[in-house]
Protein backbone atom coordinates (compact mmCIF):
# COMPACT_ATOMS: atom_id res chain seq x y z
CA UNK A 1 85.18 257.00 94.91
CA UNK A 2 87.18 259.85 94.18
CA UNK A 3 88.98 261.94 96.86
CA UNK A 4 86.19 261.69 98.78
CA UNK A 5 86.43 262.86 102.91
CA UNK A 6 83.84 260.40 104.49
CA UNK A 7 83.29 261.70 108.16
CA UNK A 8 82.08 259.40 110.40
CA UNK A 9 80.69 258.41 113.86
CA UNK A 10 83.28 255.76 114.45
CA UNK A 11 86.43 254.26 112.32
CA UNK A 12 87.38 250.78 112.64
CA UNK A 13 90.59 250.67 110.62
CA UNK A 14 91.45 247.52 109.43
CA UNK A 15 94.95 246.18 109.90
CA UNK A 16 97.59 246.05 107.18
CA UNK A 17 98.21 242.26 106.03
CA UNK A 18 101.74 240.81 105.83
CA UNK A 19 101.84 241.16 102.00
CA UNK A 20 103.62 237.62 100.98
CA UNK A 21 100.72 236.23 103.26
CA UNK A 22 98.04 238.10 101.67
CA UNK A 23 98.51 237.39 98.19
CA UNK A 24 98.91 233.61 99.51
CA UNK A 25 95.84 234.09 100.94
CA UNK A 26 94.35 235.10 97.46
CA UNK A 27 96.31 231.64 95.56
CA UNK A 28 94.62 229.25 97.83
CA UNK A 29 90.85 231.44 97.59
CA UNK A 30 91.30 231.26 94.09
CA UNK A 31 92.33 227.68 93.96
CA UNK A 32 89.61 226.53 96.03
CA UNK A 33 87.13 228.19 93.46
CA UNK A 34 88.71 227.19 90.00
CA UNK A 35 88.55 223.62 88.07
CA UNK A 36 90.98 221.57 89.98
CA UNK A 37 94.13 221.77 88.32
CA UNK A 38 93.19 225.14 86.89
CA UNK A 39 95.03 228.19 88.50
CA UNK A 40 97.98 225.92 88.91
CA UNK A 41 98.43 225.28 85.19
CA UNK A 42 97.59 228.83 84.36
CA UNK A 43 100.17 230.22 86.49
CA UNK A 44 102.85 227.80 85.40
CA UNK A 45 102.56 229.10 82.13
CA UNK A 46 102.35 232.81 83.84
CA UNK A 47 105.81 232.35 84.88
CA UNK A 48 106.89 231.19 81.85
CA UNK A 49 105.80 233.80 79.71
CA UNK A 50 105.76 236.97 81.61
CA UNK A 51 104.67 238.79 78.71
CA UNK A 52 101.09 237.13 79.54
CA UNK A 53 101.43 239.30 83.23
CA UNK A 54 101.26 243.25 82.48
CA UNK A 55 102.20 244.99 85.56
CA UNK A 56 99.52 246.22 87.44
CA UNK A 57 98.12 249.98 85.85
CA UNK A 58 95.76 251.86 88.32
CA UNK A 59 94.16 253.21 85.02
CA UNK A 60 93.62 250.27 83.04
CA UNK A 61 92.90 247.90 86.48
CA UNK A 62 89.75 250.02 88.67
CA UNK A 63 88.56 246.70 90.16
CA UNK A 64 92.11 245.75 91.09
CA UNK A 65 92.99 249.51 92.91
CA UNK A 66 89.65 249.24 94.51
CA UNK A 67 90.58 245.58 95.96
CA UNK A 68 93.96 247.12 96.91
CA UNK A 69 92.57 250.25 98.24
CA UNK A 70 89.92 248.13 100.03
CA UNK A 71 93.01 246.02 101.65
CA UNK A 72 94.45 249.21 103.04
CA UNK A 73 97.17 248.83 100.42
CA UNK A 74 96.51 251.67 98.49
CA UNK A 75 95.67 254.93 100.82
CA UNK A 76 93.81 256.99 98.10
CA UNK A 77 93.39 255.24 94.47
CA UNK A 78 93.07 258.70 93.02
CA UNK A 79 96.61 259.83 93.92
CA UNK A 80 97.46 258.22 91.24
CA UNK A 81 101.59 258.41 91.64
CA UNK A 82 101.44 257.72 95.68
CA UNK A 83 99.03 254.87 94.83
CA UNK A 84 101.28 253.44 92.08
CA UNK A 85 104.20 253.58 94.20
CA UNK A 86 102.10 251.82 96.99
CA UNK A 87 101.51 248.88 94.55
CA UNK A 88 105.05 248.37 93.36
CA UNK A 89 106.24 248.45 97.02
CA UNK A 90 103.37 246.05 98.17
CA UNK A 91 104.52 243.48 95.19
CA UNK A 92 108.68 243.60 95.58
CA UNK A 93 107.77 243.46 99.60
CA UNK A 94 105.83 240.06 98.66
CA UNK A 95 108.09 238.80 96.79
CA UNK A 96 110.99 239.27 98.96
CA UNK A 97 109.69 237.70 101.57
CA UNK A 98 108.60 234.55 99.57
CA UNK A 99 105.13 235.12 98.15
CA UNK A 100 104.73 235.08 94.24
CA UNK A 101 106.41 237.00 91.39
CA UNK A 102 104.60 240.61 90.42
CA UNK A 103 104.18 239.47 87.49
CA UNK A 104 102.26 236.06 88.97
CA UNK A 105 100.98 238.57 91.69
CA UNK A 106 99.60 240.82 89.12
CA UNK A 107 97.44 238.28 87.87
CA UNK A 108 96.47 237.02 90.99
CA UNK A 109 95.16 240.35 92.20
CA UNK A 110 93.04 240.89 88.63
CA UNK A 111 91.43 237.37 88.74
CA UNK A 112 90.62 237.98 92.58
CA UNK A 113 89.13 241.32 91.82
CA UNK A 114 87.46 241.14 88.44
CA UNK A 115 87.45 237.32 87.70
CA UNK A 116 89.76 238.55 84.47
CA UNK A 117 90.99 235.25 82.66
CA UNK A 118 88.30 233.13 83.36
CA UNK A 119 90.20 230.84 86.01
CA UNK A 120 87.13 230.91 88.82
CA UNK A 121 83.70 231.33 87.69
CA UNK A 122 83.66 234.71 89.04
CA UNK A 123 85.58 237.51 91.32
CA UNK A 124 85.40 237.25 95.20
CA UNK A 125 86.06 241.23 95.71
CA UNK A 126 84.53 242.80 92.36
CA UNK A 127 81.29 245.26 92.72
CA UNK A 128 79.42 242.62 94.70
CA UNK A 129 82.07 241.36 96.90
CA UNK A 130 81.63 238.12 98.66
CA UNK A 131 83.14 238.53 102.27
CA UNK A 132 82.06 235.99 104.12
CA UNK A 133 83.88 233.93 101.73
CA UNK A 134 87.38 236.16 101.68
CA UNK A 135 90.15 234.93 103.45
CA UNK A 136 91.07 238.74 103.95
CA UNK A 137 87.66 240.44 105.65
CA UNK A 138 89.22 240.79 108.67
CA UNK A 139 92.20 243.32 107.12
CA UNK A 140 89.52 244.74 104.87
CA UNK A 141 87.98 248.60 105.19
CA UNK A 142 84.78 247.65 102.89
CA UNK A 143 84.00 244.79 105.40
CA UNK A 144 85.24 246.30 108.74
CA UNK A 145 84.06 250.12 108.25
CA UNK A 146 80.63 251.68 109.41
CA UNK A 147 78.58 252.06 106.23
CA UNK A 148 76.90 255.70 107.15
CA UNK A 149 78.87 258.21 105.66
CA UNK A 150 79.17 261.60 104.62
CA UNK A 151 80.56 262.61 101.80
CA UNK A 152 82.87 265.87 100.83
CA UNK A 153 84.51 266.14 97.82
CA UNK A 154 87.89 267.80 97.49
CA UNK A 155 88.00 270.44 94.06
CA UNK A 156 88.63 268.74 91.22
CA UNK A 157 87.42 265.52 92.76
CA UNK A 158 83.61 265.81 91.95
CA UNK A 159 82.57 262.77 89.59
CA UNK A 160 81.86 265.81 87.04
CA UNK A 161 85.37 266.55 87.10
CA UNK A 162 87.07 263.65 87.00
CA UNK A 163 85.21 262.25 83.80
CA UNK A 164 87.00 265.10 82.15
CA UNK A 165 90.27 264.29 83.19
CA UNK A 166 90.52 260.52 83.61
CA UNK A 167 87.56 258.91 82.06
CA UNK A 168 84.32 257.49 82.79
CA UNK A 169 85.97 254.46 83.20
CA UNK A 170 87.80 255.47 86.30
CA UNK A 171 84.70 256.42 88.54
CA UNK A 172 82.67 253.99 90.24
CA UNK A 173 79.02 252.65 89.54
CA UNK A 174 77.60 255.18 91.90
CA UNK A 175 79.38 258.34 91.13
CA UNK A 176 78.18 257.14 87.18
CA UNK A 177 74.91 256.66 88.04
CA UNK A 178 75.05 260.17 90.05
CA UNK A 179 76.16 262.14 86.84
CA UNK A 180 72.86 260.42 85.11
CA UNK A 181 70.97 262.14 88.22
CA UNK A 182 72.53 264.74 89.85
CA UNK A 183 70.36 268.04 89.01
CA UNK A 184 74.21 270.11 89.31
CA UNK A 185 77.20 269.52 90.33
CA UNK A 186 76.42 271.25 93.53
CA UNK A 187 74.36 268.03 94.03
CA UNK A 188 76.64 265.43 93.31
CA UNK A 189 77.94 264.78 97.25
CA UNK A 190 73.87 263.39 97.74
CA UNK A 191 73.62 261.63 94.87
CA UNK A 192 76.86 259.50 95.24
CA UNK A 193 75.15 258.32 98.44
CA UNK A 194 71.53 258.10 96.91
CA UNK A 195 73.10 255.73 94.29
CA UNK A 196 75.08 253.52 96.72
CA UNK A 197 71.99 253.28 98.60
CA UNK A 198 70.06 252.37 95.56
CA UNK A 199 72.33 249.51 94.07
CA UNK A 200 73.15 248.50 97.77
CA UNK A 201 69.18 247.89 98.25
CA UNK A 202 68.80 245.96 95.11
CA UNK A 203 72.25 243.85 94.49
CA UNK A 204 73.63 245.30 91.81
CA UNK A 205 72.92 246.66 88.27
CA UNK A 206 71.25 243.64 87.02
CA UNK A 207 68.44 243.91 89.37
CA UNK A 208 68.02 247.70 89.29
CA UNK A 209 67.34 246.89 85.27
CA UNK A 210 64.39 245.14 86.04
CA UNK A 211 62.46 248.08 88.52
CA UNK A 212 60.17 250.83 86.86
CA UNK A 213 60.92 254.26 87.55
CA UNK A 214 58.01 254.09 91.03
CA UNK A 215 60.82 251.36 92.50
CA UNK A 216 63.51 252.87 91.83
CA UNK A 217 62.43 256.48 93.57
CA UNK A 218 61.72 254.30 96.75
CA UNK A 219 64.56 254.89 98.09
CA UNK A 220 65.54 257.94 100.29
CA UNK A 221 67.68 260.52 98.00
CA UNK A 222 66.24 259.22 95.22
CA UNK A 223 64.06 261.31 93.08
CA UNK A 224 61.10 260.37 90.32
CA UNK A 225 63.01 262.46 88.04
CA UNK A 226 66.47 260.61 88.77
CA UNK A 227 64.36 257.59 88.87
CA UNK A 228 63.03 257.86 85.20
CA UNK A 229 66.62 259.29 84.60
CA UNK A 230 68.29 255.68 85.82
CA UNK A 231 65.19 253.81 84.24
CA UNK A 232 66.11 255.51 80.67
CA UNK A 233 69.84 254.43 81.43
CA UNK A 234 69.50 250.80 81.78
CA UNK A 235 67.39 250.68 78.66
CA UNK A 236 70.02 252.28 76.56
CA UNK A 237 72.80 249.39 78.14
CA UNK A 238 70.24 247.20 77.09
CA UNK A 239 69.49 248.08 73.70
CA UNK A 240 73.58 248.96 73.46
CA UNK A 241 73.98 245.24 74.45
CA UNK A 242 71.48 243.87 71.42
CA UNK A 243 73.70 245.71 68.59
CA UNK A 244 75.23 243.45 65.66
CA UNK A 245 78.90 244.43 66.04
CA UNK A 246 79.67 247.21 63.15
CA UNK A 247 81.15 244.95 60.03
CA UNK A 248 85.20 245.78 60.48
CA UNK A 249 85.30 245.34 64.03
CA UNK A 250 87.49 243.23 64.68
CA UNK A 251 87.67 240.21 67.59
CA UNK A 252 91.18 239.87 68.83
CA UNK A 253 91.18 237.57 71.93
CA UNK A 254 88.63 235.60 73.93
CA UNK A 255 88.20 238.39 76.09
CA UNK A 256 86.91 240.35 73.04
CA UNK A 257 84.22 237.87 72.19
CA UNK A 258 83.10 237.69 75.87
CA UNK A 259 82.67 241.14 75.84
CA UNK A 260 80.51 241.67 72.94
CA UNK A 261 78.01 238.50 73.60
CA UNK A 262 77.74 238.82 77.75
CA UNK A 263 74.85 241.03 78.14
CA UNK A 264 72.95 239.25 75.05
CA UNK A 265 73.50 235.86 76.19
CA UNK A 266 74.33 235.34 80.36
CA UNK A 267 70.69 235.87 81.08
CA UNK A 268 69.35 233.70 78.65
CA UNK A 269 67.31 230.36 80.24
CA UNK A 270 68.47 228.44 77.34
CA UNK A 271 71.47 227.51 75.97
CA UNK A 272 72.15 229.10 72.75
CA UNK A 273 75.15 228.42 70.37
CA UNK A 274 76.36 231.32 68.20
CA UNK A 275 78.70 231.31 65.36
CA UNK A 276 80.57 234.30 64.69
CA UNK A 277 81.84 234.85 61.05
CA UNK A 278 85.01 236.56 60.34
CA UNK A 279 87.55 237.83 57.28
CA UNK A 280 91.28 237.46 57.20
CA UNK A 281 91.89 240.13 59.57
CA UNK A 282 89.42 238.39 62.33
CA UNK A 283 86.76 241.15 61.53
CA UNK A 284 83.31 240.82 61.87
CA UNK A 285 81.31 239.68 59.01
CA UNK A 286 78.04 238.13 60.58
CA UNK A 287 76.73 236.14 63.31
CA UNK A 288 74.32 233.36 63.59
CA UNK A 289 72.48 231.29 65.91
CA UNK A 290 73.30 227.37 65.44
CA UNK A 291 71.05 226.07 67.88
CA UNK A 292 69.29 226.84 70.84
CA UNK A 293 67.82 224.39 73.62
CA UNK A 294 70.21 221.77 75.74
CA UNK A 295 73.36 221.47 73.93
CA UNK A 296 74.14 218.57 72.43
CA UNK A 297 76.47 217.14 69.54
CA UNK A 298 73.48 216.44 67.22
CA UNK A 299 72.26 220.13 67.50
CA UNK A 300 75.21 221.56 67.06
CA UNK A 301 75.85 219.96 63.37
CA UNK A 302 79.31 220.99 61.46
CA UNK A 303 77.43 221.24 58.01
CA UNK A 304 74.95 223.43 59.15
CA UNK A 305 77.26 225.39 61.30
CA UNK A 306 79.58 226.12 58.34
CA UNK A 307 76.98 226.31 55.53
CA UNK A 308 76.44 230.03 55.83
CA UNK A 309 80.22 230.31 56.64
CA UNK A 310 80.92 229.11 52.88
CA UNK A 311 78.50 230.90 51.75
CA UNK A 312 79.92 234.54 52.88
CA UNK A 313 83.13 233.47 51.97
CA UNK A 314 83.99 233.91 55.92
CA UNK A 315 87.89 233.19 55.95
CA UNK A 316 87.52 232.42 60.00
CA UNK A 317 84.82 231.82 62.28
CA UNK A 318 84.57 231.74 65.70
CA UNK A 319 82.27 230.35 68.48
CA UNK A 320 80.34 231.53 71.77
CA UNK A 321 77.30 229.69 73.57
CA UNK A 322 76.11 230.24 77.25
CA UNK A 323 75.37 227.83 80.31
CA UNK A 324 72.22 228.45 81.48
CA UNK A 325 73.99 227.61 85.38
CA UNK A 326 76.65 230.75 84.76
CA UNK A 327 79.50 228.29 85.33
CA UNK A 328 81.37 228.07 82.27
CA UNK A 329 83.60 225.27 82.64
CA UNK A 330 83.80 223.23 80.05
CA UNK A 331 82.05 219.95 79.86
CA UNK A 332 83.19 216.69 78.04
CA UNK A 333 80.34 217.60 75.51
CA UNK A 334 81.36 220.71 75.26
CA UNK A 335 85.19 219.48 74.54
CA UNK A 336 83.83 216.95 72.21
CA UNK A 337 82.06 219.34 70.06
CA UNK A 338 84.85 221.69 69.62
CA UNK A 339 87.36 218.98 68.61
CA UNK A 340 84.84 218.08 65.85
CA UNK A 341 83.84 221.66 64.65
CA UNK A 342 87.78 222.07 64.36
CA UNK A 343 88.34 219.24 62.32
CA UNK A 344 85.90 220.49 60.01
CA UNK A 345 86.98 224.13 59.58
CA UNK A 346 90.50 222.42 58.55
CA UNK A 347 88.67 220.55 56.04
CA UNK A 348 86.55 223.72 54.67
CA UNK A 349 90.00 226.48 54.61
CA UNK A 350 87.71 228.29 57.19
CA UNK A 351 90.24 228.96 60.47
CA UNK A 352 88.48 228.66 63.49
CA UNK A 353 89.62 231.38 65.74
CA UNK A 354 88.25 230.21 69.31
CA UNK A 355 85.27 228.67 71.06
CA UNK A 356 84.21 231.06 73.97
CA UNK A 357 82.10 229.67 76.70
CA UNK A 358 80.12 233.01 78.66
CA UNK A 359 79.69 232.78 82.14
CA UNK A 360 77.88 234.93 84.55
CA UNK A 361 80.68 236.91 85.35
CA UNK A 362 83.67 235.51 83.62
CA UNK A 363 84.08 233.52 80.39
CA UNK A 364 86.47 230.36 79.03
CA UNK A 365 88.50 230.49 76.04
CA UNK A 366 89.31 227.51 74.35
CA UNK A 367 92.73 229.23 72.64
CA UNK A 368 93.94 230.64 76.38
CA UNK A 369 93.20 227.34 78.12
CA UNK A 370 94.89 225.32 75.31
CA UNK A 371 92.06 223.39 74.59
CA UNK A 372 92.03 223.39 71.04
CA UNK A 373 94.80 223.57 68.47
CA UNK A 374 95.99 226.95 66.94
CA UNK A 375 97.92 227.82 63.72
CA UNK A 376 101.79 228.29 64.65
């Protein structure tokens, strides 16, 4: 939250965890929450192919700094070269003293803190985190700390400022939602707290999207102009979120697909199949919808699917459809289906790229589980 000075009534510091123990800790959470088998398999291959594992960047990884800053690992996630050194120490300490690889700790701190890689249906620490079900609460400031605070920003630390100078990407969903609000900069301390308040009250972001502008300025701080302000906001994600994709765009990974159809399709009460056509280069051509409804093989037909394919010459196509539960482990079904839309994009010449299953908060890619075939 920036270089924030919270002053407050009382401090109950949480204790730094052995580090080898900690990310152990994380393993067995994580374990307990995937498909059996799962993480183990994932990981094997981790430490096989370290290339898979970037090392942990503070810029590119928010929801892992805030885990680690949350952990007491990280003392400010803003000082950007203490912090990294913090991290690096923190991994080579765990490792030493018989916890995981960094690069296998790397990914076990991202799929912990942002559910990245689709291994558990969702993160335990990410913007809601779930601490009665962390191993860790007890060595963690988010879930030991008083939550009345006041805040002070350092210069150069206002949200303002630091949007300039290290993206919007880099501030949290409260200091985002207070540059949407804040009347001046002047004002930005109050409406950092208004905000946290605000998405503290309702959940989260999902809910918030759902209030008119009258609920939203029930709560203290919050104004009817920031309300309509917010309101406005969360209708732009959601028209944002109904866009085709531009034509050229191209889909590069799983990860990519996930991306693009999560906000049209995790809130969906019915499952919906979507085929996504693509060129050579795996850009976007077209999508479609196959078939909506309870999945099953004879909705989800391989000469209708690829009709429209032939028909725009798509050289690939790929696939995304949604469980209504959130969970998106695959199902037999779901494995069966895939095996026989592959065999029939070998027949056509159309390469089929991947079959994406969107969860609630994380997806499953058929390619990064190797659960389909790809071209060598």
């Amino acid at each position: 939250m920036g270089k924030a000075v919270r002053k407050r009534t009382s401090e109950a510091a949480a204790g730094r965890a052995d580090p080898a123990a900690t990310l152990r800790a994380v393993q067995s959470r994580l374990a307990s929450l995937a498909e059996h088998g799962t993480l183990s398999a994932f990981l094997k291959r981790i430490r096989h192919r370290t290339s898979d594992a970037e090392p942990l960047s503070l810029h590119d990884d928010p929801e892992a700094a805030r885990f680690l800053h949350r952990l007491g690992v990280i003392s400010n996630p803003h000082a950007r070269k203490r912090a990294c050194g913090e991290v690096e120490g923190f991994l080579e300490s765990a490792s030493r003293s018989g916890g995981p690889a960094p690069a296998v700790a790397s990914v076990l701190v991202r799929a912990y803190a942002s559910g990245l890689y689709g291994v558990t249906p969702e993160a335990v620490c990410g913007d809601e985190p779930k601490c009665g079900d962390c191993p860790l609460s007890g060595n963690c400031r988010e879930f030991n700390s008083p939550r009345s605070a006041t805040l002070s920003y350092a210069p150069g630390e206002r949200p303002s400022e630091r949007v300039e100078t290290e993206g919007a990407r880099a501030l949290s969903v409260s200091e985002l939602m207070a540059l949407v609000t804040a009347a001046a900069p002047a004002k930005e301390e109050a409406a950092v707290e208004a905000c946290e308040r605000l998405v503290k009250e309702h959940g989260g972001l999902r809910a918030l999207s759902e209030l008119r502008p009258a609920d939203i300025a029930k709560t203290k701080g919050v104004s009817a102009r920031a309300a309509r302000a917010i309101a406005a906001a969360m209708e732009l994600i959601r028209r944002w979120a109904e866009e085709t994709r531009p034509t050229g765009r191209a889909f590069r990974s799983g990860r990519d697909l996930f991306e693009h159809y999560r906000l049209k399709l995790r809130d969906l009460k019915k499952e919906v199949f979507v085929a996504v056509l693509l060129d050579q280069k795996n850009r976007f051509l077209a999508d479609e919808v196959c078939s909506e409804g309870t999945l099953t093989s004879s909705l989800v037909h391989p000469r209708e699917v690829f009709r429209r394919a032939v028909r725009e010459s798509a050289a690939a196509i790929a696939f995304v459809h949604n469980p209504p539960s959130g969970d998106p482990t695959p199902s037999t079904l779901d494995l069966e289906i895939t095996e026989r839309l592959q065999a029939v994009s070998e027949l056509v010449g159309i390469r089929m790229l991947d079959h994406v299953i969107v969860g609630e908060t994380t997806y499953v890619s058929f390619v990064e589980r190797g659960l389909m075939k790809t071209e060598t």
